[in-house]
PDB file of N, CA and C in Angstrom:
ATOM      1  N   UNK A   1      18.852 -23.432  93.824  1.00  0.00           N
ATOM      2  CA  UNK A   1      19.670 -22.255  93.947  1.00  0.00           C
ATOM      3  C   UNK A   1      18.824 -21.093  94.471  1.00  0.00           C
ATOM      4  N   UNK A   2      19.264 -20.245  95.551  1.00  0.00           N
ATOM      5  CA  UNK A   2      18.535 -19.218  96.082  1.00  0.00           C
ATOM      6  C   UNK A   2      18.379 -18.120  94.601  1.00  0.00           C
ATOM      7  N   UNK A   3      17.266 -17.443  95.457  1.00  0.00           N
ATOM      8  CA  UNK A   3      17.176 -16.134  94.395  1.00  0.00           C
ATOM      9  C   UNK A   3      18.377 -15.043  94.923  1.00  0.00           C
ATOM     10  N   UNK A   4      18.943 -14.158  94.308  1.00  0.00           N
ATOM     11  CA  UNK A   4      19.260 -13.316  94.440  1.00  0.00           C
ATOM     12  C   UNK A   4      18.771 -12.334  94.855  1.00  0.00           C
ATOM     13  N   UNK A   5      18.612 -11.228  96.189  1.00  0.00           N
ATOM     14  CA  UNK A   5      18.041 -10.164  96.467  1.00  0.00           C
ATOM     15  C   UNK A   5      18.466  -8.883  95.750  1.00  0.00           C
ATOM     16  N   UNK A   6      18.073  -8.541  95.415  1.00  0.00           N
ATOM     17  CA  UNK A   6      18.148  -6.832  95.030  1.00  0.00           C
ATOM     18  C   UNK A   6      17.947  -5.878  96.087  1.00  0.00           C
ATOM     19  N   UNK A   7      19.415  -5.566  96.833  1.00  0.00           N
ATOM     20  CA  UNK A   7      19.316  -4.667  98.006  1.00  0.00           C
ATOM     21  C   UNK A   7      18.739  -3.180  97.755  1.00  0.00           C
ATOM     22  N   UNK A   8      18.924  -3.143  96.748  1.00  0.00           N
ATOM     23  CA  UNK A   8      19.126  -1.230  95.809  1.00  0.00           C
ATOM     24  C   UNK A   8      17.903  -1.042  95.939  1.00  0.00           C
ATOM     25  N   UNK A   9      17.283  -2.279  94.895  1.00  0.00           N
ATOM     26  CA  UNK A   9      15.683  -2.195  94.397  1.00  0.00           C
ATOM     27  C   UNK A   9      14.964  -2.231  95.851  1.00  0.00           C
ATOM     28  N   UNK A  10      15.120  -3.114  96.848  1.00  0.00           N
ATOM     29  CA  UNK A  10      14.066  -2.981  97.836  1.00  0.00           C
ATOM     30  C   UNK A  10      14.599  -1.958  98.508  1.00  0.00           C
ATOM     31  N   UNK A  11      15.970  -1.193  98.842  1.00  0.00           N
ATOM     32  CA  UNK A  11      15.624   0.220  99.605  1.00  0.00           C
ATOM     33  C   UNK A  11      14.908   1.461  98.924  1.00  0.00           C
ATOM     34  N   UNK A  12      15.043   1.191  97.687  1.00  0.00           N
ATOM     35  CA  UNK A  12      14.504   2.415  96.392  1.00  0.00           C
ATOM     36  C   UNK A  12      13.006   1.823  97.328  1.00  0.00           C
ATOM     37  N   UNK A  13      12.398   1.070  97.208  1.00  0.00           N
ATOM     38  CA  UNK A  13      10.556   1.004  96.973  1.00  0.00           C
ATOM     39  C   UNK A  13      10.926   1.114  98.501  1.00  0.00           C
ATOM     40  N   UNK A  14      11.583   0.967  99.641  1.00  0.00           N
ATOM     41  CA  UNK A  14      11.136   1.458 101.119  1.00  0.00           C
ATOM     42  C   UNK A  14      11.288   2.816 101.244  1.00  0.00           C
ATOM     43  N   UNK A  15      12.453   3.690 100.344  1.00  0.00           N
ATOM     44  CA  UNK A  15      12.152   5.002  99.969  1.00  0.00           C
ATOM     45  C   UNK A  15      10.899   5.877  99.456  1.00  0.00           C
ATOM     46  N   UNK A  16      10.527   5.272  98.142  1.00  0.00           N
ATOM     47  CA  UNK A  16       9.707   5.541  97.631  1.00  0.00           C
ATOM     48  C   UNK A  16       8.390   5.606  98.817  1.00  0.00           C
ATOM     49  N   UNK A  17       7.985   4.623  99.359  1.00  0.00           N
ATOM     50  CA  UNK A  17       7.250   4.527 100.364  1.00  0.00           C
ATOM     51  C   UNK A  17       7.494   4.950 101.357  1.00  0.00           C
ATOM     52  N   UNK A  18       8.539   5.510 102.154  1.00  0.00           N
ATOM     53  CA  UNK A  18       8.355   6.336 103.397  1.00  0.00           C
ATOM     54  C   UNK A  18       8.051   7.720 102.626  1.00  0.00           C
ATOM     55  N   UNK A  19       8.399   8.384 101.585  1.00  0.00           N
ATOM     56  CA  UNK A  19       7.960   9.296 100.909  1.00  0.00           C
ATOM     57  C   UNK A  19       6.335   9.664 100.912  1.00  0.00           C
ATOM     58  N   UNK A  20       5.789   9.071 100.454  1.00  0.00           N
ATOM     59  CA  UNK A  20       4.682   8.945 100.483  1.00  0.00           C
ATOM     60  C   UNK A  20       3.802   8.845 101.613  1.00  0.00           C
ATOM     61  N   UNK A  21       4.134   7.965 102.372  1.00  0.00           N
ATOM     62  CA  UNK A  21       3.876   8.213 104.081  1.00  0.00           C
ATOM     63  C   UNK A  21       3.793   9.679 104.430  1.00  0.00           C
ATOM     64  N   UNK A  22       4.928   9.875 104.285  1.00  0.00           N
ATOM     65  CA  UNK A  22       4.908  11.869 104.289  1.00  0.00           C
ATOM     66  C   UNK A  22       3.811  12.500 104.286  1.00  0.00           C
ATOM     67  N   UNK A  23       3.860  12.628 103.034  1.00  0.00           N
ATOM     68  CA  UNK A  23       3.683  13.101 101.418  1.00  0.00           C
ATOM     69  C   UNK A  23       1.859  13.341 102.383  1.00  0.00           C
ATOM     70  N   UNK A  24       1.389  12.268 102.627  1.00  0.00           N
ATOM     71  CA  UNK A  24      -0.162  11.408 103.275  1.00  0.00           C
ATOM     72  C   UNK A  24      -0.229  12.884 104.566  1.00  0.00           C
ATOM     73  N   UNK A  25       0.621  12.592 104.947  1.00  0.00           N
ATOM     74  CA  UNK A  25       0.442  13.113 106.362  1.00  0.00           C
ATOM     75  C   UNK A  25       0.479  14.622 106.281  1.00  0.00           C
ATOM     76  N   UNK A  26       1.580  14.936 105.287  1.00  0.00           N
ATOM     77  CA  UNK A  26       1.382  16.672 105.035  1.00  0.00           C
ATOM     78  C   UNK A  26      -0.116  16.937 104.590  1.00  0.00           C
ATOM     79  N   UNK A  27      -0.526  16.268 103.782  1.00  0.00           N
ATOM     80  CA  UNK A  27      -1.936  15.963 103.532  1.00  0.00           C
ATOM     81  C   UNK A  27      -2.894  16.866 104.314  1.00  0.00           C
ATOM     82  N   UNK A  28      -2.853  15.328 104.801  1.00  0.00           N
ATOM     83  CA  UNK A  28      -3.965  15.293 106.198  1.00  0.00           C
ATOM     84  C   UNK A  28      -3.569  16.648 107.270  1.00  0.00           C
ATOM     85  N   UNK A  29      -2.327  16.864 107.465  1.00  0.00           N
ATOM     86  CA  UNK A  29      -2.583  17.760 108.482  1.00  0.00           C
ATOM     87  C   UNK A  29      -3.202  19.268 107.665  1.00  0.00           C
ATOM     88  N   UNK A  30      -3.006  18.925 106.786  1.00  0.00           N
ATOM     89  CA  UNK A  30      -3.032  20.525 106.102  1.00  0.00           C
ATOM     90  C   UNK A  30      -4.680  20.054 106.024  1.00  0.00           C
ATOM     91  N   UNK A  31      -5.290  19.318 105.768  1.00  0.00           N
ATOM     92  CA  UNK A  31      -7.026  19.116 105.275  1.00  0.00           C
ATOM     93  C   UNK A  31      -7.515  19.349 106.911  1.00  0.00           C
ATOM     94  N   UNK A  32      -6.513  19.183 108.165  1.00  0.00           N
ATOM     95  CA  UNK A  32      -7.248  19.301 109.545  1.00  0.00           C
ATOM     96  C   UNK A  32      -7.105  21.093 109.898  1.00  0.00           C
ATOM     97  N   UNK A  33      -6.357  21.457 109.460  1.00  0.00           N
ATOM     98  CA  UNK A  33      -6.104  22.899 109.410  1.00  0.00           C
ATOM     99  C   UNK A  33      -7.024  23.625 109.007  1.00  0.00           C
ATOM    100  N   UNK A  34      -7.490  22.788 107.520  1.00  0.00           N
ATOM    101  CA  UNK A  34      -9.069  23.753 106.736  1.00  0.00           C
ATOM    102  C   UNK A  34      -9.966  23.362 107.732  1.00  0.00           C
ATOM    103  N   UNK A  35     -10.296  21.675 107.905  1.00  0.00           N
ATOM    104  CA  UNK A  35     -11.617  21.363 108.493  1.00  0.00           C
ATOM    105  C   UNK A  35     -11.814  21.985 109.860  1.00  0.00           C
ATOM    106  N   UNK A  36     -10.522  22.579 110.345  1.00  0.00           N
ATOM    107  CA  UNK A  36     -11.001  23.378 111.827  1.00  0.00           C
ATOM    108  C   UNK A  36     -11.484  25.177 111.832  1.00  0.00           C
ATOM    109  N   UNK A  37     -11.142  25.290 110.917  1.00  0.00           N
ATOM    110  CA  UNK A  37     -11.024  26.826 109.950  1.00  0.00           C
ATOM    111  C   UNK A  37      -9.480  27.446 110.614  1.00  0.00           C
ATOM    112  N   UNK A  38      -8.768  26.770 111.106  1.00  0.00           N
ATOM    113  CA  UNK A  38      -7.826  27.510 111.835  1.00  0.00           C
ATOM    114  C   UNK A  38      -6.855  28.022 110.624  1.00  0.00           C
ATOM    115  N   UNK A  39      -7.025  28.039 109.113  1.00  0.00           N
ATOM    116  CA  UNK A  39      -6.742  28.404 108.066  1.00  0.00           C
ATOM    117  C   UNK A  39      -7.201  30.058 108.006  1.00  0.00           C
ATOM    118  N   UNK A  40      -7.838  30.052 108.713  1.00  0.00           N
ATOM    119  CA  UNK A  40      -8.237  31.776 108.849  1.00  0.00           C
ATOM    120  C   UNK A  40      -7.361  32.218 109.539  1.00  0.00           C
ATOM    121  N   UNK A  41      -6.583  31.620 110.438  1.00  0.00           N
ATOM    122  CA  UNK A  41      -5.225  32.255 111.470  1.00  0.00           C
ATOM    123  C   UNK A  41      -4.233  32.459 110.782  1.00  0.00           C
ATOM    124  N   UNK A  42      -3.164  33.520 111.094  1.00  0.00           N
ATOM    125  CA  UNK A  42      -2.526  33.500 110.690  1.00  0.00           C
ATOM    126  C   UNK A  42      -0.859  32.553 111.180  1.00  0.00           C
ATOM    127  N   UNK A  43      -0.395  32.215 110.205  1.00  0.00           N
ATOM    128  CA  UNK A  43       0.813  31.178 110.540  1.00  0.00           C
ATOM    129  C   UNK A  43       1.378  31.534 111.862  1.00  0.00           C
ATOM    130  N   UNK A  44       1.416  32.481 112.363  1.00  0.00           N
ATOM    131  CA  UNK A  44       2.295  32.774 113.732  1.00  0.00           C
ATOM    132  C   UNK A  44       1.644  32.529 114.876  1.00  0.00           C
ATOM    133  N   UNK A  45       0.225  32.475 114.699  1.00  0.00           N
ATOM    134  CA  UNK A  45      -0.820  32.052 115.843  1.00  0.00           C
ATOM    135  C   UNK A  45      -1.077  30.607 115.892  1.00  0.00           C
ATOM    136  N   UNK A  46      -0.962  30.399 114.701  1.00  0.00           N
ATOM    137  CA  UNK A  46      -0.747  28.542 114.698  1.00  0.00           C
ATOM    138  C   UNK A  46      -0.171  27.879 115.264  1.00  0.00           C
ATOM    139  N   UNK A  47       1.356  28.560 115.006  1.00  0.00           N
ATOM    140  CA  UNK A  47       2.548  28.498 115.470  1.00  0.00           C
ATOM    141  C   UNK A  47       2.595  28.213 117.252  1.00  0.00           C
ATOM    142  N   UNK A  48       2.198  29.288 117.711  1.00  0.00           N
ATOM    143  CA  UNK A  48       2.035  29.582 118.965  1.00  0.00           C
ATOM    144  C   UNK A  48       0.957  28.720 119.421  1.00  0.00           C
ATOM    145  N   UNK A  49      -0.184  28.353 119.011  1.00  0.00           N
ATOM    146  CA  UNK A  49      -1.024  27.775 119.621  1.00  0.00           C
ATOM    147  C   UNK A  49      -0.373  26.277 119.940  1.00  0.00           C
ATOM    148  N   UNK A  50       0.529  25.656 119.031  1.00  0.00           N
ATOM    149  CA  UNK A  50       1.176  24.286 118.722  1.00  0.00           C
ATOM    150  C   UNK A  50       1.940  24.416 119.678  1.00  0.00           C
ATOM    151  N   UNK A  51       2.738  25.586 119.649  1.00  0.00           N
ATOM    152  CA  UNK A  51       4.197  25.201 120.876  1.00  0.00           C
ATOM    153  C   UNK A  51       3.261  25.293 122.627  1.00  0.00           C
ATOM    154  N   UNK A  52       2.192  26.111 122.561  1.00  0.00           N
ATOM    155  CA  UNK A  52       1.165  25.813 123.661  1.00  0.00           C
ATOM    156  C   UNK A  52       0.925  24.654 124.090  1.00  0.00           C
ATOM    157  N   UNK A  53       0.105  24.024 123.313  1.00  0.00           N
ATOM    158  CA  UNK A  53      -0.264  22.352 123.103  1.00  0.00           C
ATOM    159  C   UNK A  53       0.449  21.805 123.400  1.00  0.00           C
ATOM    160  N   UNK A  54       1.853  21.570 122.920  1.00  0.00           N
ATOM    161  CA  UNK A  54       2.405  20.626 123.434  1.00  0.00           C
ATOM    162  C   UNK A  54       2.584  20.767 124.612  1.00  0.00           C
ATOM    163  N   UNK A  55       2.747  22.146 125.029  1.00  0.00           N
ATOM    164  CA  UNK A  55       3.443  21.864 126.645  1.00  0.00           C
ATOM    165  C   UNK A  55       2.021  21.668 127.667  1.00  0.00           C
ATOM    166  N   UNK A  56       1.292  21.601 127.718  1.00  0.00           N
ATOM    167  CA  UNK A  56      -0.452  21.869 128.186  1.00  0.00           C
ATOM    168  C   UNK A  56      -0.247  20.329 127.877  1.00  0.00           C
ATOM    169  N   UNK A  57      -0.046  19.356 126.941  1.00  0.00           N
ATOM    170  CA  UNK A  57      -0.013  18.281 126.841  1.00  0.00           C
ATOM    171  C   UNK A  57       0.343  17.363 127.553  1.00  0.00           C
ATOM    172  N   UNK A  58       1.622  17.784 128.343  1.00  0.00           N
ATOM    173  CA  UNK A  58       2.145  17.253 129.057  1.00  0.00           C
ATOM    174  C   UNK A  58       1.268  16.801 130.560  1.00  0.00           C
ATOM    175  N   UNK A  59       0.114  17.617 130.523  1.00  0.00           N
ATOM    176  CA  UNK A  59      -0.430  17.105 131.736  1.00  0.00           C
ATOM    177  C   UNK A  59      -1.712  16.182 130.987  1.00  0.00           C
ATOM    178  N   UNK A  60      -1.719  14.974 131.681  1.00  0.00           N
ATOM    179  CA  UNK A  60      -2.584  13.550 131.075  1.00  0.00           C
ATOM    180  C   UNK A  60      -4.092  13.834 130.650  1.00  0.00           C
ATOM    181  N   UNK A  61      -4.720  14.547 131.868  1.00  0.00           N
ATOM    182  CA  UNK A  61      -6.235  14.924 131.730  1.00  0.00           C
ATOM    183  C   UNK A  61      -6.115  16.008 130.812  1.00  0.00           C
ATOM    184  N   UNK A  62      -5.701  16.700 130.681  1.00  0.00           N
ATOM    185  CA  UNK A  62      -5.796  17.955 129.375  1.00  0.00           C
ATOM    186  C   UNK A  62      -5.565  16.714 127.906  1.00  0.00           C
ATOM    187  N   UNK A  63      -4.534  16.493 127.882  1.00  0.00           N
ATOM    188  CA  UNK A  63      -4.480  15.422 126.688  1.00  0.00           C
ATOM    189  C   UNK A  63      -5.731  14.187 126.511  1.00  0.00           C
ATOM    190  N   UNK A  64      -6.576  13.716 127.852  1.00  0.00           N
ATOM    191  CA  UNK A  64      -7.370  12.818 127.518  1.00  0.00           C
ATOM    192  C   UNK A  64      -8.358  13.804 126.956  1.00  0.00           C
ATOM    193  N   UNK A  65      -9.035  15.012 127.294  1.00  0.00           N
ATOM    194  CA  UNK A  65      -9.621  15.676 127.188  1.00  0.00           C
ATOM    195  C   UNK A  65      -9.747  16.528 125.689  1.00  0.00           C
ATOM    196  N   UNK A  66      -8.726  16.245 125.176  1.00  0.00           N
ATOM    197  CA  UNK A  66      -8.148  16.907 123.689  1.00  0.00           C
ATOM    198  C   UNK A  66      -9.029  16.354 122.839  1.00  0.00           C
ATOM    199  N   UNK A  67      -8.448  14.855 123.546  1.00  0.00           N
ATOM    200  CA  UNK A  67      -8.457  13.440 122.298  1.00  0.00           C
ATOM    201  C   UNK A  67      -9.993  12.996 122.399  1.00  0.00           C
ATOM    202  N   UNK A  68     -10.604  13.338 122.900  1.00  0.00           N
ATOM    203  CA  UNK A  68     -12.181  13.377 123.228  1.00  0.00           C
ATOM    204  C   UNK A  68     -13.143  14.279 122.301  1.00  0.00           C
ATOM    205  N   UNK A  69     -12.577  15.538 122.379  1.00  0.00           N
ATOM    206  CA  UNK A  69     -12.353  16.613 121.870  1.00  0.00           C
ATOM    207  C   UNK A  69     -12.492  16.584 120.168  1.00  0.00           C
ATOM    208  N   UNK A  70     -11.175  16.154 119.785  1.00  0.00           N
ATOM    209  CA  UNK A  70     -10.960  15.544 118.991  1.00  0.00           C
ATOM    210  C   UNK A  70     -11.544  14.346 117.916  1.00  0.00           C
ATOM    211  N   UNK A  71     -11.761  13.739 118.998  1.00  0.00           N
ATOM    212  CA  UNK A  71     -12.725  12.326 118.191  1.00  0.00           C
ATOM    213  C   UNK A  71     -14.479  12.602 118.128  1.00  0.00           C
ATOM    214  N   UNK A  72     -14.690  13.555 119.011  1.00  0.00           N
ATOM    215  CA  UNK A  72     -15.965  13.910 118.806  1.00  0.00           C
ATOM    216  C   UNK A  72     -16.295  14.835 117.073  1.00  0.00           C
ATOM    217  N   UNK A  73     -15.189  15.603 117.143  1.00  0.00           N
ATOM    218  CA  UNK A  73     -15.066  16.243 116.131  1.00  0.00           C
ATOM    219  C   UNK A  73     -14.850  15.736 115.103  1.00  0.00           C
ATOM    220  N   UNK A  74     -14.581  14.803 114.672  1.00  0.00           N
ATOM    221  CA  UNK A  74     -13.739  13.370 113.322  1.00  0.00           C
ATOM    222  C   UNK A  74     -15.013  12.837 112.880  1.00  0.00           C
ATOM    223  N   UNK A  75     -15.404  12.608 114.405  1.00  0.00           N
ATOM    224  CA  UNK A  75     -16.905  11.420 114.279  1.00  0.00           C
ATOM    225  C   UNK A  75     -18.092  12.262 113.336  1.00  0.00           C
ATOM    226  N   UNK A  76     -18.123  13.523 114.288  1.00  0.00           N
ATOM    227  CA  UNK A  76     -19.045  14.586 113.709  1.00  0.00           C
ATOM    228  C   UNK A  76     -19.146  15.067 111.749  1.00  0.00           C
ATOM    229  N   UNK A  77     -18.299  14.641 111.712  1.00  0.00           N
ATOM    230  CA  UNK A  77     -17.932  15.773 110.068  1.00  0.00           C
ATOM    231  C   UNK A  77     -17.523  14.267 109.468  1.00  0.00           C
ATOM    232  N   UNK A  78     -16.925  13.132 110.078  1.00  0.00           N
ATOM    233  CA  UNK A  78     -16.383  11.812 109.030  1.00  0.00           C
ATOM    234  C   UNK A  78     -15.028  12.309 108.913  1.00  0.00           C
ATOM    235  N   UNK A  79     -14.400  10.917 108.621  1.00  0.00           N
ATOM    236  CA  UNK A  79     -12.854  11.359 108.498  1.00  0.00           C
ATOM    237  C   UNK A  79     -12.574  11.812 107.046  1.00  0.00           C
ATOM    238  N   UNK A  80     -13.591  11.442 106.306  1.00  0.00           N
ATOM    239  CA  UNK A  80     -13.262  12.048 104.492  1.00  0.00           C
ATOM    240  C   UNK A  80     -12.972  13.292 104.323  1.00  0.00           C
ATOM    241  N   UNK A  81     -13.999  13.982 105.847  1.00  0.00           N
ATOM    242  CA  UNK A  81     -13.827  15.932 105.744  1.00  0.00           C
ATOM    243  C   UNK A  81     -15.247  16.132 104.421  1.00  0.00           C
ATOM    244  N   UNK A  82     -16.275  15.231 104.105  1.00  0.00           N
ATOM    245  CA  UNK A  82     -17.441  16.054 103.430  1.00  0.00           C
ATOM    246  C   UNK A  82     -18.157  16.688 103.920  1.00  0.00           C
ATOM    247  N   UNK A  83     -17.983  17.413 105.480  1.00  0.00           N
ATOM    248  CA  UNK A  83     -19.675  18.193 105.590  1.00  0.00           C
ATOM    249  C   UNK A  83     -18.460  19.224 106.173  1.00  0.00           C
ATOM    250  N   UNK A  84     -18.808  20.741 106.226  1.00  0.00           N
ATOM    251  CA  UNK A  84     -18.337  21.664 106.482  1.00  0.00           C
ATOM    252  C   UNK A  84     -17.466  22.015 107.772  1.00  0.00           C
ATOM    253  N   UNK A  85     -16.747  22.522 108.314  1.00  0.00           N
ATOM    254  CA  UNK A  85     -16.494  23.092 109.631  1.00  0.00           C
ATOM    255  C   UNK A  85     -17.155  23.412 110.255  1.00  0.00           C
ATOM    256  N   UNK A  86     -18.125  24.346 109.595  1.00  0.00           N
ATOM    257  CA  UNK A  86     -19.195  25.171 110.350  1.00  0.00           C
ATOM    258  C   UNK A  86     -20.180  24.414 110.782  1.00  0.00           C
ATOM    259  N   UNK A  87     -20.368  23.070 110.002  1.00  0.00           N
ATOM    260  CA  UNK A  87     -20.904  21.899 111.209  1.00  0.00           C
ATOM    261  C   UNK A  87     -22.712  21.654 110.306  1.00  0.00           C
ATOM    262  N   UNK A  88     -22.814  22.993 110.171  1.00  0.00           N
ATOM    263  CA  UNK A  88     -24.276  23.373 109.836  1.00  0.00           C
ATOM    264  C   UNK A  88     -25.292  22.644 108.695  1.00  0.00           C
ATOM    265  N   UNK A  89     -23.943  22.146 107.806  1.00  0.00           N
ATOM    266  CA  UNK A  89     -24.459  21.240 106.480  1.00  0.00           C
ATOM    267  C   UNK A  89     -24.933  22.239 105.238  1.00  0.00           C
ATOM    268  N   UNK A  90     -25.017  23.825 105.586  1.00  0.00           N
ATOM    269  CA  UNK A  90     -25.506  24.596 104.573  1.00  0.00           C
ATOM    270  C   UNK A  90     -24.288  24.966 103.916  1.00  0.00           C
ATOM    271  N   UNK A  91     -22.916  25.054 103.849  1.00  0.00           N
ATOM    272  CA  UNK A  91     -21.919  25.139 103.654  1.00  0.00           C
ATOM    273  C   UNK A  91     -22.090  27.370 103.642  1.00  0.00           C
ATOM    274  N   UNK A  92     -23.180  27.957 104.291  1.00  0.00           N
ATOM    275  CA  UNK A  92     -23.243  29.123 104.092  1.00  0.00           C
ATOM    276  C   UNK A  92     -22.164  29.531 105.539  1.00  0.00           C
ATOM    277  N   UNK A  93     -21.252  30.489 105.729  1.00  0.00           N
ATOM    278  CA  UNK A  93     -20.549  30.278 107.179  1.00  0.00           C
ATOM    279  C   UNK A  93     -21.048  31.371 108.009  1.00  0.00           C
TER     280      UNK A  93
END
């Protein structure tokens, strides 16, 4: 005799888990916000710098150039975020 599935129970735990997915990512973007210091800006310059980006994005070499950018910077500091922004290791800024 087959088992019975529990439709409820497995959308509850794919809920529960796209939640959390989230949950990860609000995270992380908010820990890339400190690790760049762009936490010293204020929300409206953020703002503006993002709706920038994307459209600047749209051209390929600016975006390869980001992501370069980018990964140099990840590599530099580790993705955990233990050595400072300021790069320096004295944590003095």
């Amino acid at each position: 005799m087959r088992k019975v599935r529990d439709y409820d129970a497995e959308l509850s735990a794919l809920r529960d888990k796209a939640r959390a997915i989230k949950a990860r990512k609000v995270e992380q973007l908010g820990a890339l916000v400190v690790a760049t210091g762009a936490d010293a800006l204020d929300l409206e310059v953020i703002a503006g710098m993002l709706r920038h980006g994307i459209m600047e994005a749209q051209v390929e070499s600016v975006k390869e150039s980001w992501r370069a950018d980018g990964a140099t910077f990840l590599k530099g500091r580790g993705r955990k975020g233990n050595s400072p922004a300021g790069g320096d290791g004295t944590g003095a800024g």
